[in-house]
C-alpha atoms as a PDB file:
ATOM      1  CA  UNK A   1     -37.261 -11.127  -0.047  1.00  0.00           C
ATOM      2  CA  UNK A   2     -35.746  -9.818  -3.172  1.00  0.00           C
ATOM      3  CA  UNK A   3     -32.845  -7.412  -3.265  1.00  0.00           C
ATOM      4  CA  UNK A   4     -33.814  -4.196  -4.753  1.00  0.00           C
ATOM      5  CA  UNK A   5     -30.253  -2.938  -6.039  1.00  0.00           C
ATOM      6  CA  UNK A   6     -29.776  -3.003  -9.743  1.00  0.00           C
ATOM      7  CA  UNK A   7     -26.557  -4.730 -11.471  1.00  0.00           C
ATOM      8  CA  UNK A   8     -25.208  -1.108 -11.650  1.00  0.00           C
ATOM      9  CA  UNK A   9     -25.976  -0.623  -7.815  1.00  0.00           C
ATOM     10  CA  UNK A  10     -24.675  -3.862  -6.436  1.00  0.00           C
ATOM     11  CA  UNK A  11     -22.277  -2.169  -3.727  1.00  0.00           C
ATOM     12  CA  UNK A  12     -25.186  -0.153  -2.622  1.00  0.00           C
ATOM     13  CA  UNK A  13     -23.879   3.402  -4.104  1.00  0.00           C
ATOM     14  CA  UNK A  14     -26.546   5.010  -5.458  1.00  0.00           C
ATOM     15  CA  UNK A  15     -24.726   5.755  -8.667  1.00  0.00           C
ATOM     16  CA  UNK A  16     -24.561   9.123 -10.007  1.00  0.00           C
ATOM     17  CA  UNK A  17     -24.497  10.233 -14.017  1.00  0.00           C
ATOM     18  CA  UNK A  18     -20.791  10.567 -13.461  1.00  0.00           C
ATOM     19  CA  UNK A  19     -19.872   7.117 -11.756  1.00  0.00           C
ATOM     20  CA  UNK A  20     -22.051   5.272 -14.599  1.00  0.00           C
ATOM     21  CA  UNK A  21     -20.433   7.281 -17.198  1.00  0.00           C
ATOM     22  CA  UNK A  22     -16.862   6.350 -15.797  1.00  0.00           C
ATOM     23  CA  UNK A  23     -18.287   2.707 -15.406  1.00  0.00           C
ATOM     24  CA  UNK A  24     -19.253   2.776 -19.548  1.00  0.00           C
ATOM     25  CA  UNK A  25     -16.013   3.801 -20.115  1.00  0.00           C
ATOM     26  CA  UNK A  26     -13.760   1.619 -17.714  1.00  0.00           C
ATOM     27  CA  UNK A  27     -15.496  -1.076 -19.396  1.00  0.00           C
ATOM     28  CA  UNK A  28     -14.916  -0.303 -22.642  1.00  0.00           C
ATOM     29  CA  UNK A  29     -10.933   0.054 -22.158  1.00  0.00           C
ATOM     30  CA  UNK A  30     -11.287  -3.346 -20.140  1.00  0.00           C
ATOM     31  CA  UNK A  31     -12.699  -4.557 -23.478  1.00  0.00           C
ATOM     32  CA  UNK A  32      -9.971  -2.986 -25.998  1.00  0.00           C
ATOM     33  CA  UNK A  33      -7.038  -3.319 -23.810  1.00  0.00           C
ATOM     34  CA  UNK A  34      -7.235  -5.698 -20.894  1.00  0.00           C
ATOM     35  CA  UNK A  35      -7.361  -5.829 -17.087  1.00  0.00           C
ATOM     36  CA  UNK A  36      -3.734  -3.757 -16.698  1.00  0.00           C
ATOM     37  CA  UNK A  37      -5.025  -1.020 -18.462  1.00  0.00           C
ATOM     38  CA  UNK A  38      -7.525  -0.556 -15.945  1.00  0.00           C
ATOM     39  CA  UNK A  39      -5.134  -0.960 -13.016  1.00  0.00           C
ATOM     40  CA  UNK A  40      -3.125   1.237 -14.786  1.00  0.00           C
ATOM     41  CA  UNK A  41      -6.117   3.837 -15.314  1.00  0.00           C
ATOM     42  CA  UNK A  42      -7.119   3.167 -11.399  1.00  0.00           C
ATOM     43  CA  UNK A  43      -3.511   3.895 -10.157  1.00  0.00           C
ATOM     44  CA  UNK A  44      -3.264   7.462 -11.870  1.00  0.00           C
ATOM     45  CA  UNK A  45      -6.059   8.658 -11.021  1.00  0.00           C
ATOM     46  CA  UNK A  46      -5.384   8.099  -6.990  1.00  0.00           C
ATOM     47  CA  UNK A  47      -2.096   8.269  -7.003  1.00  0.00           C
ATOM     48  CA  UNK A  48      -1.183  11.695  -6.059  1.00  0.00           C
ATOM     49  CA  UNK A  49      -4.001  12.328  -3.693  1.00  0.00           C
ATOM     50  CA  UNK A  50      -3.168   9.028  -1.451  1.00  0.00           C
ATOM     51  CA  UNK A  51       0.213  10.570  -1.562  1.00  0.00           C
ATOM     52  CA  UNK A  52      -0.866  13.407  -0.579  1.00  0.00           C
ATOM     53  CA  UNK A  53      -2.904  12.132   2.432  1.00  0.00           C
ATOM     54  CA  UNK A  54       0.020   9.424   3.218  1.00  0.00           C
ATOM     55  CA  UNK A  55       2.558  12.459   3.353  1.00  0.00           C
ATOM     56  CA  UNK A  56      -0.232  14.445   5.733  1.00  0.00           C
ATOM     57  CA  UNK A  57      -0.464  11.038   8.247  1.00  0.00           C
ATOM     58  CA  UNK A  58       2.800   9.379   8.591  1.00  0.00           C
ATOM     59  CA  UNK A  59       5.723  12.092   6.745  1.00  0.00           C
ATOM     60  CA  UNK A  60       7.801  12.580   3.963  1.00  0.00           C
ATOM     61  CA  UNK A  61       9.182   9.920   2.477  1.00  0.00           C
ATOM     62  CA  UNK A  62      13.263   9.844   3.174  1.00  0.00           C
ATOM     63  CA  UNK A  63      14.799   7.863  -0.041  1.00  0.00           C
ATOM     64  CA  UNK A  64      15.411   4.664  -1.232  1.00  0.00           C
ATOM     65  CA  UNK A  65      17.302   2.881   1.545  1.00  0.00           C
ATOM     66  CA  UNK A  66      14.599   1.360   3.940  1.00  0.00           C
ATOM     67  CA  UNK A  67      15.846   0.515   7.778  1.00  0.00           C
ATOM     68  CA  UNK A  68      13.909  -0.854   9.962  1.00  0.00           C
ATOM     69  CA  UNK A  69      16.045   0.195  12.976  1.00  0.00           C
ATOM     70  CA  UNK A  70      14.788   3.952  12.622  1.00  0.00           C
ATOM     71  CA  UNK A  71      11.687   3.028  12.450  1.00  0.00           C
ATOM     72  CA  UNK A  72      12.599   1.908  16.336  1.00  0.00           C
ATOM     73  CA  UNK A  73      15.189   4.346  17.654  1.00  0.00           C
ATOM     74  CA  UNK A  74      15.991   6.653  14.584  1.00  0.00           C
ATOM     75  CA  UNK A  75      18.977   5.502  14.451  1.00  0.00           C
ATOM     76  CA  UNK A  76      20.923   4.404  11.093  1.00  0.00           C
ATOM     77  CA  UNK A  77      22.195   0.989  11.302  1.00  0.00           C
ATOM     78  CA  UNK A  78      25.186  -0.232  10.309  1.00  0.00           C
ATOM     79  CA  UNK A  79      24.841  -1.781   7.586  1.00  0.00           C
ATOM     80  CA  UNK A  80      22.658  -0.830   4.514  1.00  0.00           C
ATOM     81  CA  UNK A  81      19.714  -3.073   5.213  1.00  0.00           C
ATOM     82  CA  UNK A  82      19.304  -3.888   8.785  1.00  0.00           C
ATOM     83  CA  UNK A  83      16.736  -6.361   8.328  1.00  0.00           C
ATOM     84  CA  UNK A  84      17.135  -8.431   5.317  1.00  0.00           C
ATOM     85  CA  UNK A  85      13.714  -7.893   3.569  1.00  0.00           C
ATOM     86  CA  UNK A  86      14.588  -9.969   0.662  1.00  0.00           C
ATOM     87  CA  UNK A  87      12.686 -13.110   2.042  1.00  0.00           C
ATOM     88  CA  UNK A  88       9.987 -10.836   3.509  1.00  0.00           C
ATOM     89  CA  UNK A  89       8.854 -10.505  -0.104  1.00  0.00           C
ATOM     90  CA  UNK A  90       8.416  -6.523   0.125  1.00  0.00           C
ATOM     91  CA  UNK A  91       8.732  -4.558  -3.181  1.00  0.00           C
ATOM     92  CA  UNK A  92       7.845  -0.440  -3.687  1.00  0.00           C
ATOM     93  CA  UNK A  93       9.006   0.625  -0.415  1.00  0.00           C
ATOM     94  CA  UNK A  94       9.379   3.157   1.111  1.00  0.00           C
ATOM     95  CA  UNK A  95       9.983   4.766   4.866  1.00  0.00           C
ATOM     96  CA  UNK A  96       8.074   8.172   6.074  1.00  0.00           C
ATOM     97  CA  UNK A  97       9.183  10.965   8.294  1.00  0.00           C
ATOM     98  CA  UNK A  98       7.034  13.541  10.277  1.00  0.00           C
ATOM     99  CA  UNK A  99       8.923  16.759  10.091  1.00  0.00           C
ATOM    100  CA  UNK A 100      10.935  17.037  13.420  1.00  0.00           C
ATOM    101  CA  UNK A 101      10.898  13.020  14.227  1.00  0.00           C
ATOM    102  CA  UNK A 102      13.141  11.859  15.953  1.00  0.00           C
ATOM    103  CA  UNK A 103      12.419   8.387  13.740  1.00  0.00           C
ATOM    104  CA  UNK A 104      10.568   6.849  11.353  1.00  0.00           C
ATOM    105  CA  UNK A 105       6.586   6.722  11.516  1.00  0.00           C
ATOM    106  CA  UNK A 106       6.034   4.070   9.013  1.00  0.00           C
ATOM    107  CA  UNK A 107       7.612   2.078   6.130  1.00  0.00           C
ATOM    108  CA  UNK A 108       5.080   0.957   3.617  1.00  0.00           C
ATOM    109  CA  UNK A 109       5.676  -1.469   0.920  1.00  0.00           C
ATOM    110  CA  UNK A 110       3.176  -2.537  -2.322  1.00  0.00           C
ATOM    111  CA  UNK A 111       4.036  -6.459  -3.219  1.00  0.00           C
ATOM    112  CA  UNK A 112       2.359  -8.445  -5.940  1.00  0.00           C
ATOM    113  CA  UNK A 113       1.906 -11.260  -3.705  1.00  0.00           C
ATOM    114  CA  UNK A 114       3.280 -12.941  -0.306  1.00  0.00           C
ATOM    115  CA  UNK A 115       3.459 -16.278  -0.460  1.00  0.00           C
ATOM    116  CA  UNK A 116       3.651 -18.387   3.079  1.00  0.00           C
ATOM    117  CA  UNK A 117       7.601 -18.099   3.703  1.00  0.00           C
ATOM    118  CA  UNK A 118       7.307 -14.537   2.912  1.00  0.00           C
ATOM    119  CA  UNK A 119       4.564 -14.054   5.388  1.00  0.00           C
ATOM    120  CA  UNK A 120       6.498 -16.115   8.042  1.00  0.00           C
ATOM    121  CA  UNK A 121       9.805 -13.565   7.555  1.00  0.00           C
ATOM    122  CA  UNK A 122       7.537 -10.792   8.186  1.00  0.00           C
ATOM    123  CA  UNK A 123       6.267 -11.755  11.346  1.00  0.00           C
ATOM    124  CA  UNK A 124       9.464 -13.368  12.251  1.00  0.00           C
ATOM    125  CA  UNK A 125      11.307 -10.212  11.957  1.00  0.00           C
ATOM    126  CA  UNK A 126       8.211  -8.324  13.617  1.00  0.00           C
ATOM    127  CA  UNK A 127       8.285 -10.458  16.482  1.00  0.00           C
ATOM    128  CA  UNK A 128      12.276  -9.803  16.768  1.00  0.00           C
ATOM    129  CA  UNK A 129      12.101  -6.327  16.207  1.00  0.00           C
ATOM    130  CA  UNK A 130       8.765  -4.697  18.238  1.00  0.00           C
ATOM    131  CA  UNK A 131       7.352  -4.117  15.030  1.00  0.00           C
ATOM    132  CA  UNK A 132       3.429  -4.435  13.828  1.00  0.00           C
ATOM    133  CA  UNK A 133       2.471  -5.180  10.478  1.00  0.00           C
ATOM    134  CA  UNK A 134      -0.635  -4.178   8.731  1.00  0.00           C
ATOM    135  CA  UNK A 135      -1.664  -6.115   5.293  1.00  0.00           C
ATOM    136  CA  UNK A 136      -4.540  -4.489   3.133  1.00  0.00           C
ATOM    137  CA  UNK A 137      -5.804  -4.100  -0.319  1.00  0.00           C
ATOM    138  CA  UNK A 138      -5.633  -0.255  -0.133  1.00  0.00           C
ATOM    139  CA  UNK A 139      -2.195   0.135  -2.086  1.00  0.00           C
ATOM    140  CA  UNK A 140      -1.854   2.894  -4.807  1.00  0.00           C
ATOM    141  CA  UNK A 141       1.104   1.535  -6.418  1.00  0.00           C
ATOM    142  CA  UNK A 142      -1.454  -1.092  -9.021  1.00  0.00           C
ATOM    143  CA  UNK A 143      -4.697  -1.186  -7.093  1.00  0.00           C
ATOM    144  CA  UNK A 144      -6.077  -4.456  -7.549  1.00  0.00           C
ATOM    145  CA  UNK A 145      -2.656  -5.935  -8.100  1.00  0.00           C
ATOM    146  CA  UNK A 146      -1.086  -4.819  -5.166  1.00  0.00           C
ATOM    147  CA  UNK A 147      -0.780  -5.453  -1.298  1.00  0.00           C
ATOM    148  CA  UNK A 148      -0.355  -2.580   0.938  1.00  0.00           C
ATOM    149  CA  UNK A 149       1.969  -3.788   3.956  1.00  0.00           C
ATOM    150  CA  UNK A 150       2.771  -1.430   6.313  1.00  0.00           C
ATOM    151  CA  UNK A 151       5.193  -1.630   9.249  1.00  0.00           C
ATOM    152  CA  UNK A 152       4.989   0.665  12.699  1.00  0.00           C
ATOM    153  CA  UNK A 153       6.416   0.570  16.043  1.00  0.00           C
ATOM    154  CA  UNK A 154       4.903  -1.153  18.802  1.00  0.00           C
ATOM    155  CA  UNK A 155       3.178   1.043  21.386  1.00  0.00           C
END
């Protein structure tokens, strides 16, 4: 039997005017300026709406210091980084608040890559602290170049 979708229909979307215009012209900048530019294109244009829905799901996010204790309790530990991420590999992090929480609901992160050791620290320090992890491709930080790892409490 021979698939009926066309080259321009191979994820079986039915492409509108506007998505094969947008294809035309993703394809063109791929040709003058290279694969970033299009991850570059890609991550503007979602940015602020995944924000948007993030900040709707799991909070604000609080700053720049990420602790994985109030993700647990709430509480701040005592020293800066209570979990030493550096061998977890995690880069663009960040740690979400629902108004009124009493702790965190999530802290997110967006690395390049994880290699094997870095995957090992994270569900070493999961393991130690009652933590799940969640690893996708649905970061907003460089889509296609980007993880999206995302830590929560254990029910």
């Amino acid at each position: 039997m021979i698939n009926k979708q066309t080259q321009n229909d191979r994820f079986g979307t039915n492409p509108s005017t506007l998505y094969k215009d947008a294809l035309k012209a993703l394809s063109k900048l791929l040709e003058a300026e290279g694969l970033n530019a299009i991850s570059l294109v890609h991550a503007e244009a979602i940015e602020q709406k995944v924000q948007t829905h993030r900040k709707k799901m799991y909070g604000k996010d609080r700053g720049k210091i990420i602790a994985f204790q109030r993700l647990i309790d709430g509480k701040n530990p005592k020293n800066d980084w209570d979990f030493n991420i550096g061998p977890m590999g995690l880069d663009h992090t960040s740690e979400r608040w629902m108004p009124n929480a009493k702790r965190a609901s999530i802290i997110e992160s967006q690395p390049y890559n994880l290699s094997l050791e870095e995957l090992r620290a994270i569900i070493k320090g999961c393991d130690e602290m009652g933590l799940k992890v969640v690893i996708s491709g649905e970061s907003w930080h460089m889509p296609g170049r980007t993880l999206l790892v995302e830590f929560t409490k254990r029910d």
